[in-house]
PDB file of N, CA and C in Angstrom:
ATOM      1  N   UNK A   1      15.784  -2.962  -0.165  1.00  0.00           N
ATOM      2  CA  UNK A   1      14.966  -4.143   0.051  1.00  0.00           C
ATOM      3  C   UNK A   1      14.018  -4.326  -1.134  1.00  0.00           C
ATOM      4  N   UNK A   2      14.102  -5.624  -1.650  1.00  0.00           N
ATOM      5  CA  UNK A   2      13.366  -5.797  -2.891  1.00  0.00           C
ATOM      6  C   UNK A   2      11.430  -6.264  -2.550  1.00  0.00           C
ATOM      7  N   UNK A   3      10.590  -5.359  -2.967  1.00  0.00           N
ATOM      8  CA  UNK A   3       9.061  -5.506  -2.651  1.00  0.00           C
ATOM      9  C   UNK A   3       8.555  -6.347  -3.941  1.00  0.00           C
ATOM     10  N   UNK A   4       7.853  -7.575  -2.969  1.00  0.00           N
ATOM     11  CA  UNK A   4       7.384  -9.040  -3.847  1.00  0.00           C
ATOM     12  C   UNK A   4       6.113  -8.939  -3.879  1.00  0.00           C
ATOM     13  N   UNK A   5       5.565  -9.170  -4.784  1.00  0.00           N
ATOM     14  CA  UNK A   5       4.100  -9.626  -4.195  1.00  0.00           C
ATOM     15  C   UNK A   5       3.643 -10.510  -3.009  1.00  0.00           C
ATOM     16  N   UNK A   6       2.476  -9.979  -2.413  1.00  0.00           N
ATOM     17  CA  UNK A   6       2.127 -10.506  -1.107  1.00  0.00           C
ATOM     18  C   UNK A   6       2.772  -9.699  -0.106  1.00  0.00           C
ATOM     19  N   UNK A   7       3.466  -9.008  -0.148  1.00  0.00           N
ATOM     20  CA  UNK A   7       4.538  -7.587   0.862  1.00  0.00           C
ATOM     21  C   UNK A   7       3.522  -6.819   1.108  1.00  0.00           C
ATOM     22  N   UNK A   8       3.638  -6.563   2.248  1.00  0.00           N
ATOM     23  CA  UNK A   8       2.796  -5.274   3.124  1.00  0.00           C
ATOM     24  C   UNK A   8       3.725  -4.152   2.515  1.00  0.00           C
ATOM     25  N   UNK A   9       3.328  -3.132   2.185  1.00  0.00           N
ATOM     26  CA  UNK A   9       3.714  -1.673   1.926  1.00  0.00           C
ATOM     27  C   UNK A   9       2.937  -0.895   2.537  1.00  0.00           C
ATOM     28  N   UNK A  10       4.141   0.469   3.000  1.00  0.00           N
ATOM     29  CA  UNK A  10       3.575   1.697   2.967  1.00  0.00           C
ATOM     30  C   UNK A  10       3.371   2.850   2.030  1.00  0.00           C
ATOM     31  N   UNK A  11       2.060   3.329   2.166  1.00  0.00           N
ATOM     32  CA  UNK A  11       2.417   4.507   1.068  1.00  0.00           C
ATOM     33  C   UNK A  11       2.878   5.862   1.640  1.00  0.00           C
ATOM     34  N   UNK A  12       3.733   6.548   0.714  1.00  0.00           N
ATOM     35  CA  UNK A  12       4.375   7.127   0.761  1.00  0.00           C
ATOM     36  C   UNK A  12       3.902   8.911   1.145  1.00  0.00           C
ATOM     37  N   UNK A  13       2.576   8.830   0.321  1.00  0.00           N
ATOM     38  CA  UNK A  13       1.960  10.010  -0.418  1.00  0.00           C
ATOM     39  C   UNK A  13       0.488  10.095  -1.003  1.00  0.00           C
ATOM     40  N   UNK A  14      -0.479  10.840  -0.034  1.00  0.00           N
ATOM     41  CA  UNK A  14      -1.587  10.473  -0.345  1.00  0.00           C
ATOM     42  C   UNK A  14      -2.101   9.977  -1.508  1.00  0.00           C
ATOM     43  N   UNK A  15      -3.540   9.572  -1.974  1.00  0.00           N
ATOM     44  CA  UNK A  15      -3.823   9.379  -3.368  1.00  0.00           C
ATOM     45  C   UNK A  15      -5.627   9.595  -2.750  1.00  0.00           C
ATOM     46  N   UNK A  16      -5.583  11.015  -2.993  1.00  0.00           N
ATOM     47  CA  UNK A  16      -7.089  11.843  -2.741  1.00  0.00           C
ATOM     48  C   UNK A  16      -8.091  11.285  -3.515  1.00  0.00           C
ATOM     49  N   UNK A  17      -7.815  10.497  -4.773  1.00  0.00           N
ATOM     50  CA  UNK A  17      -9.048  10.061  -5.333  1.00  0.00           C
ATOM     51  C   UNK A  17      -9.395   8.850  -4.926  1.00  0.00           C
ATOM     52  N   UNK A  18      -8.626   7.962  -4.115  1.00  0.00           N
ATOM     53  CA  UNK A  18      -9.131   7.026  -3.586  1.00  0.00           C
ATOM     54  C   UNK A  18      -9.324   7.066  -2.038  1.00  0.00           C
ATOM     55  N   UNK A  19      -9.636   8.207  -1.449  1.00  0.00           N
ATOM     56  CA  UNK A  19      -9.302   8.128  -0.383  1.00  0.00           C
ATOM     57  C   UNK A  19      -8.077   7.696   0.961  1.00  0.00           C
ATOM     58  N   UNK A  20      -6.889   7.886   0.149  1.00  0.00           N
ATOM     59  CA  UNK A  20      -5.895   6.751   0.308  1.00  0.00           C
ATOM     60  C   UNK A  20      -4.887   7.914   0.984  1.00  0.00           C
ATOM     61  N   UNK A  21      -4.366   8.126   2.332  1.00  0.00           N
ATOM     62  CA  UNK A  21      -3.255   8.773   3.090  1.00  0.00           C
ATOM     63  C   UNK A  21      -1.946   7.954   2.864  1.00  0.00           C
ATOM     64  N   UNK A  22      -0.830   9.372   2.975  1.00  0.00           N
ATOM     65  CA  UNK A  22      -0.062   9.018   3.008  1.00  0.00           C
ATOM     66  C   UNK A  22       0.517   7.779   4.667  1.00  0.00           C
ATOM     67  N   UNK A  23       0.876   6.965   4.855  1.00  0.00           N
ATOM     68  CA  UNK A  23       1.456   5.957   5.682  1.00  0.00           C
ATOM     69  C   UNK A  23       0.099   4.984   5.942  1.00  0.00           C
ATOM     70  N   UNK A  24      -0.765   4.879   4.902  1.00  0.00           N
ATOM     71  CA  UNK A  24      -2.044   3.673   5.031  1.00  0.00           C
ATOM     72  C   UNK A  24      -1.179   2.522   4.581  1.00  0.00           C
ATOM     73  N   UNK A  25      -1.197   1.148   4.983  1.00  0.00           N
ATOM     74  CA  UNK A  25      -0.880  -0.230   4.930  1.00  0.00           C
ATOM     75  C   UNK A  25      -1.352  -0.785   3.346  1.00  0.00           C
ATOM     76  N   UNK A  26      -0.831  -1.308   2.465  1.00  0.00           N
ATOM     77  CA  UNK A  26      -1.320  -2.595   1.671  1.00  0.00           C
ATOM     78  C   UNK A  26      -0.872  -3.252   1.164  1.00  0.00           C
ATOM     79  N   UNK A  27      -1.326  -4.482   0.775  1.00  0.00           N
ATOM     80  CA  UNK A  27      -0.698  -5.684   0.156  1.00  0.00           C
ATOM     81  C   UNK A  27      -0.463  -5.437  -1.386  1.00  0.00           C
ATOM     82  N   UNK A  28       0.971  -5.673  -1.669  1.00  0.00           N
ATOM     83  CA  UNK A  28       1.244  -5.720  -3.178  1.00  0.00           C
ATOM     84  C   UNK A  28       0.705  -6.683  -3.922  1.00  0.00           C
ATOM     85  N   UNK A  29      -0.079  -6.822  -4.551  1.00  0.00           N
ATOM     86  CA  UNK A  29      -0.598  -8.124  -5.556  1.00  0.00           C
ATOM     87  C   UNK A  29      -0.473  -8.246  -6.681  1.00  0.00           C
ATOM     88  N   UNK A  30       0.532  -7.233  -7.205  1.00  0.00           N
ATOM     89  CA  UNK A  30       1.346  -7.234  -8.505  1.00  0.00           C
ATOM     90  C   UNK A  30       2.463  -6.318  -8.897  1.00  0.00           C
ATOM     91  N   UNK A  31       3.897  -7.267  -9.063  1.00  0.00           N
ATOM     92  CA  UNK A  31       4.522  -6.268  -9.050  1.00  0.00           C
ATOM     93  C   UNK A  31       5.357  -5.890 -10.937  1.00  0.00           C
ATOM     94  N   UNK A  32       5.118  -4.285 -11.014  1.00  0.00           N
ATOM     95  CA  UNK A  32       5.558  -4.399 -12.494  1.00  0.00           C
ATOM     96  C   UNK A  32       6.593  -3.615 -12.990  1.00  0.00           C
ATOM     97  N   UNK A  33       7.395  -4.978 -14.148  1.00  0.00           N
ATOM     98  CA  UNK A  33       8.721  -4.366 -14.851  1.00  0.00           C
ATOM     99  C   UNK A  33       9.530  -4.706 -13.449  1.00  0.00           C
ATOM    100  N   UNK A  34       9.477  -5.786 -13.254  1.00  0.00           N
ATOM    101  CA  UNK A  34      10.675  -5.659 -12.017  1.00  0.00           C
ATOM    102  C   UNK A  34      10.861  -4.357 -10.672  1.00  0.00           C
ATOM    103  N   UNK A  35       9.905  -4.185 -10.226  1.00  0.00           N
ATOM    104  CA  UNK A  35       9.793  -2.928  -9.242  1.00  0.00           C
ATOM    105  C   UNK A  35      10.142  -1.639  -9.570  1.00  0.00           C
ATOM    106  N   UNK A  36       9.403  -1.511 -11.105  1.00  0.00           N
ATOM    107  CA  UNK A  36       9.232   0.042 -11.688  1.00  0.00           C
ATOM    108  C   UNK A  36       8.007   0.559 -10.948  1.00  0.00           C
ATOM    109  N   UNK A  37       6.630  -0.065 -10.672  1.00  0.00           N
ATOM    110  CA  UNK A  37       5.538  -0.148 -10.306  1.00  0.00           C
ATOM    111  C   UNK A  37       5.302  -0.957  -9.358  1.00  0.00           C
ATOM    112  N   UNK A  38       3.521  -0.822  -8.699  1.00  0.00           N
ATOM    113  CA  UNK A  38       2.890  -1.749  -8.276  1.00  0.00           C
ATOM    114  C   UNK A  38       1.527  -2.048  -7.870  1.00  0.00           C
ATOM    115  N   UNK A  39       1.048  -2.941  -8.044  1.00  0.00           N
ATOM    116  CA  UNK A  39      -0.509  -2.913  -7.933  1.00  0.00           C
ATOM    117  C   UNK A  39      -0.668  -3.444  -6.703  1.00  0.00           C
ATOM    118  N   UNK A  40      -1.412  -2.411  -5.961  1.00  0.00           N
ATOM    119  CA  UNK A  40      -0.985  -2.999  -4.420  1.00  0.00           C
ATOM    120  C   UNK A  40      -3.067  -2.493  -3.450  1.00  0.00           C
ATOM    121  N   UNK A  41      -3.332  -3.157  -3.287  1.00  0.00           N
ATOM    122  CA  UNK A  41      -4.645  -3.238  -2.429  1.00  0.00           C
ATOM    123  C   UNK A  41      -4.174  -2.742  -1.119  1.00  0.00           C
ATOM    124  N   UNK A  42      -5.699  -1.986  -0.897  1.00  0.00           N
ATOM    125  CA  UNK A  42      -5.900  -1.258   0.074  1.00  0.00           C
ATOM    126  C   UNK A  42      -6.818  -2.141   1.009  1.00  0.00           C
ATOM    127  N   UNK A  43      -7.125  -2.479   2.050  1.00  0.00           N
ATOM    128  CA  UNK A  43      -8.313  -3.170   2.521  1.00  0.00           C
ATOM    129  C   UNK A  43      -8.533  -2.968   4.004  1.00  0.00           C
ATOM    130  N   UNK A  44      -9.952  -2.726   4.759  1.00  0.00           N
ATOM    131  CA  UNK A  44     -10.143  -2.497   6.061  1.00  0.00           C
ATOM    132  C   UNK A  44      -9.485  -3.073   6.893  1.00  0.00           C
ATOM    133  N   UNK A  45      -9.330  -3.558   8.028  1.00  0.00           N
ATOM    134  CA  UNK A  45      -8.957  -4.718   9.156  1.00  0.00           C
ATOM    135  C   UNK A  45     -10.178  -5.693   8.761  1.00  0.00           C
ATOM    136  N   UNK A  46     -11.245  -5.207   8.332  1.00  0.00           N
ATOM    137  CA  UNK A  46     -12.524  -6.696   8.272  1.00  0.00           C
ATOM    138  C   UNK A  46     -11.959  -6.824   7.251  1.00  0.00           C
ATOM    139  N   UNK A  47     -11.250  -6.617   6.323  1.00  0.00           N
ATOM    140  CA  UNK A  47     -11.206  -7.579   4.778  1.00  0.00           C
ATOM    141  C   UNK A  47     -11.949  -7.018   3.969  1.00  0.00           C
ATOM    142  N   UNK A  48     -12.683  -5.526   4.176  1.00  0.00           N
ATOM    143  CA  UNK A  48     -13.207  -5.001   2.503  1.00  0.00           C
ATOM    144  C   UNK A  48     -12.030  -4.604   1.749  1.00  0.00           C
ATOM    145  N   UNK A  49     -12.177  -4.431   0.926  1.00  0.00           N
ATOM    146  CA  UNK A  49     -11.299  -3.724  -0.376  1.00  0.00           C
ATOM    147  C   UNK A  49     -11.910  -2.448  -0.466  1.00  0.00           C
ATOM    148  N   UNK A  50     -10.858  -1.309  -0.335  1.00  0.00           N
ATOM    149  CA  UNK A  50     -10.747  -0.256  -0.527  1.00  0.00           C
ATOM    150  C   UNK A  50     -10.849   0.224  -1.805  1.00  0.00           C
ATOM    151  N   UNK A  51      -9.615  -0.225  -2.152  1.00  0.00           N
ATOM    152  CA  UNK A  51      -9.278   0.518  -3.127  1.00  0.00           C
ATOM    153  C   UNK A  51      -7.784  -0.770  -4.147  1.00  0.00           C
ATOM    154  N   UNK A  52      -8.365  -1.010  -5.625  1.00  0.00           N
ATOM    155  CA  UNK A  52      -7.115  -1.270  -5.568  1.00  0.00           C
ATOM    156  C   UNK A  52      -5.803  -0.117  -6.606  1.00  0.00           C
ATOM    157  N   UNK A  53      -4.760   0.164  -6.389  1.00  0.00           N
ATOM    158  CA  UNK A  53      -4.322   1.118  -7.531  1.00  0.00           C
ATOM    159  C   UNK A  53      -2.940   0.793  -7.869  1.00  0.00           C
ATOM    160  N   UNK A  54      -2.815   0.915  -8.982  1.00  0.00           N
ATOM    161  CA  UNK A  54      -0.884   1.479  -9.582  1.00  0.00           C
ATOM    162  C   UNK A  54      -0.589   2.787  -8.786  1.00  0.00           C
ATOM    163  N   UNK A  55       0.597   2.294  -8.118  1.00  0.00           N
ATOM    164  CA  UNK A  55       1.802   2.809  -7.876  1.00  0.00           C
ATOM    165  C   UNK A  55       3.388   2.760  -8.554  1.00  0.00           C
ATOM    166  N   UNK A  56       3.901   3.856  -8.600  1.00  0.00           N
ATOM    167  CA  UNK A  56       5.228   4.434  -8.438  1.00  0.00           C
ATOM    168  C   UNK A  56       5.968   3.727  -7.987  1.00  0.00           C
ATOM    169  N   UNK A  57       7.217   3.386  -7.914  1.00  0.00           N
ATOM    170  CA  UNK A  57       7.861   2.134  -7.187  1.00  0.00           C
ATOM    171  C   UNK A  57       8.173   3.524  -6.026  1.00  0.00           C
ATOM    172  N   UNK A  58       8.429   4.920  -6.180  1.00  0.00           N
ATOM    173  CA  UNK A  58       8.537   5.641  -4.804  1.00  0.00           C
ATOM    174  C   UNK A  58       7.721   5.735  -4.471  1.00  0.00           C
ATOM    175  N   UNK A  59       6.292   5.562  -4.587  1.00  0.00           N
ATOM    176  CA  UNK A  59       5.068   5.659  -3.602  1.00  0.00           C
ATOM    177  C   UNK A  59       4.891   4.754  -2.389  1.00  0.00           C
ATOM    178  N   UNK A  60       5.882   3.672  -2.544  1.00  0.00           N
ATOM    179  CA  UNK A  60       5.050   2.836  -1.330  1.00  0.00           C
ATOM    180  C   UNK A  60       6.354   2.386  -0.837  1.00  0.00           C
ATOM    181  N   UNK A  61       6.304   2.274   0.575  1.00  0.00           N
ATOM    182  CA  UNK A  61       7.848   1.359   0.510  1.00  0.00           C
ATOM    183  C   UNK A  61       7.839   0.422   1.340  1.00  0.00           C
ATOM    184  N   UNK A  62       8.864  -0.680   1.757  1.00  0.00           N
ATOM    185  CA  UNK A  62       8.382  -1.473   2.462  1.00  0.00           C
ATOM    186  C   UNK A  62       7.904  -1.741   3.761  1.00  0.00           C
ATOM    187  N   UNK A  63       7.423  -2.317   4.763  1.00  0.00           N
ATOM    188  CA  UNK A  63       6.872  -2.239   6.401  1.00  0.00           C
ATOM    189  C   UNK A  63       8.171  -2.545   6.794  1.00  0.00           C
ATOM    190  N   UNK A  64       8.510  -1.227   7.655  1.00  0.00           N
ATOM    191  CA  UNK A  64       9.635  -1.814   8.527  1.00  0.00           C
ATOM    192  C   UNK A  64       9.182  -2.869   9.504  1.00  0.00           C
ATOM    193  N   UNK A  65      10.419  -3.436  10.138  1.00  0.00           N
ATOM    194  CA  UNK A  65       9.926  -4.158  11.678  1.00  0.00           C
ATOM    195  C   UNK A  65       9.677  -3.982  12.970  1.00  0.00           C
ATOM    196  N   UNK A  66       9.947  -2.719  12.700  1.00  0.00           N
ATOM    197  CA  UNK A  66       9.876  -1.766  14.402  1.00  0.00           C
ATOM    198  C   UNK A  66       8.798  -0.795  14.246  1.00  0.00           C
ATOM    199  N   UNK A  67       7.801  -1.175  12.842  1.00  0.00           N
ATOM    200  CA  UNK A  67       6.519  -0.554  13.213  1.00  0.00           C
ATOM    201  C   UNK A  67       5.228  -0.673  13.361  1.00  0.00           C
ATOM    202  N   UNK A  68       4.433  -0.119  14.131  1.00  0.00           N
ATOM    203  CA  UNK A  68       3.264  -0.447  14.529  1.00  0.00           C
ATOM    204  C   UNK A  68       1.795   0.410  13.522  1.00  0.00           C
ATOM    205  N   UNK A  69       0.577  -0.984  13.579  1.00  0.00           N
ATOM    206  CA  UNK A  69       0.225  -0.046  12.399  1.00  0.00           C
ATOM    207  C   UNK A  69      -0.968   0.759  13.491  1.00  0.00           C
ATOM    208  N   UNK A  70      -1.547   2.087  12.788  1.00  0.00           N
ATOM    209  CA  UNK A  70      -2.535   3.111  13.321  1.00  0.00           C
ATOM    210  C   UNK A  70      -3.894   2.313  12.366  1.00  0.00           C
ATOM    211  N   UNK A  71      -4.842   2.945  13.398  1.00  0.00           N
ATOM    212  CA  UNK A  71      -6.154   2.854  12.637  1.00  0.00           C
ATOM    213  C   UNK A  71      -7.054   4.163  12.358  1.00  0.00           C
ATOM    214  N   UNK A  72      -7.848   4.341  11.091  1.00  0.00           N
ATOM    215  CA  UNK A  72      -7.788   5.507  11.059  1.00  0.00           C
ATOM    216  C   UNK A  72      -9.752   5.163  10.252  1.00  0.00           C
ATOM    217  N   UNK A  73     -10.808   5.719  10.212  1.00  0.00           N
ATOM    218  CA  UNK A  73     -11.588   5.556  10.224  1.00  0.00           C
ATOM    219  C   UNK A  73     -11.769   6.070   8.783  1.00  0.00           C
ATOM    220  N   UNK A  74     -12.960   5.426   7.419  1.00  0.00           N
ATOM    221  CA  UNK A  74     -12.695   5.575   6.436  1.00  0.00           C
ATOM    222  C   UNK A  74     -14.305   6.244   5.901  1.00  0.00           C
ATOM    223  N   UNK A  75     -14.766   6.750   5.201  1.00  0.00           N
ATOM    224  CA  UNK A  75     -15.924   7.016   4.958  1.00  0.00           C
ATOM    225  C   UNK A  75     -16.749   5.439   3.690  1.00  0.00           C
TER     226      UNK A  75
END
């Protein structure tokens, strides 16, 4: 399945410097070299921004449809 910008992703694999678990939700908002990469935002349920970072095109993959998302409390 090809990941576009504006695609919900999952990540794959934590990223400890941003506070970021592996299976947290975010929106791709840039995708680079044709899905070598991706710049993909992190953001609360209210709409802060987390975090935004480059990814791995294996770090994140796409939201299936048979899943439901968790909420998980952030410092």
């Amino acid at each position: 399945m090809t990941i576009r910008e504006h695609d919900l992703v999952v990540l794959t694999a934590d990223i400890p410097a941003e506070n970021l678990q592996q299976g947290d939700v975010g929106t791709v908002v840039l995708v680079h070299r044709e899905g070598a990469g991706y710049e993909v935002e992190f953001a609360t349920l209210a709409g802060k921004t987390l975090a935004v970072v480059t990814v791995a095109e294996n770090a994140v993959r796409p939201v299936g449809d048979q899943e439901i998302a968790h909420v998980r409390r952030v410092a």
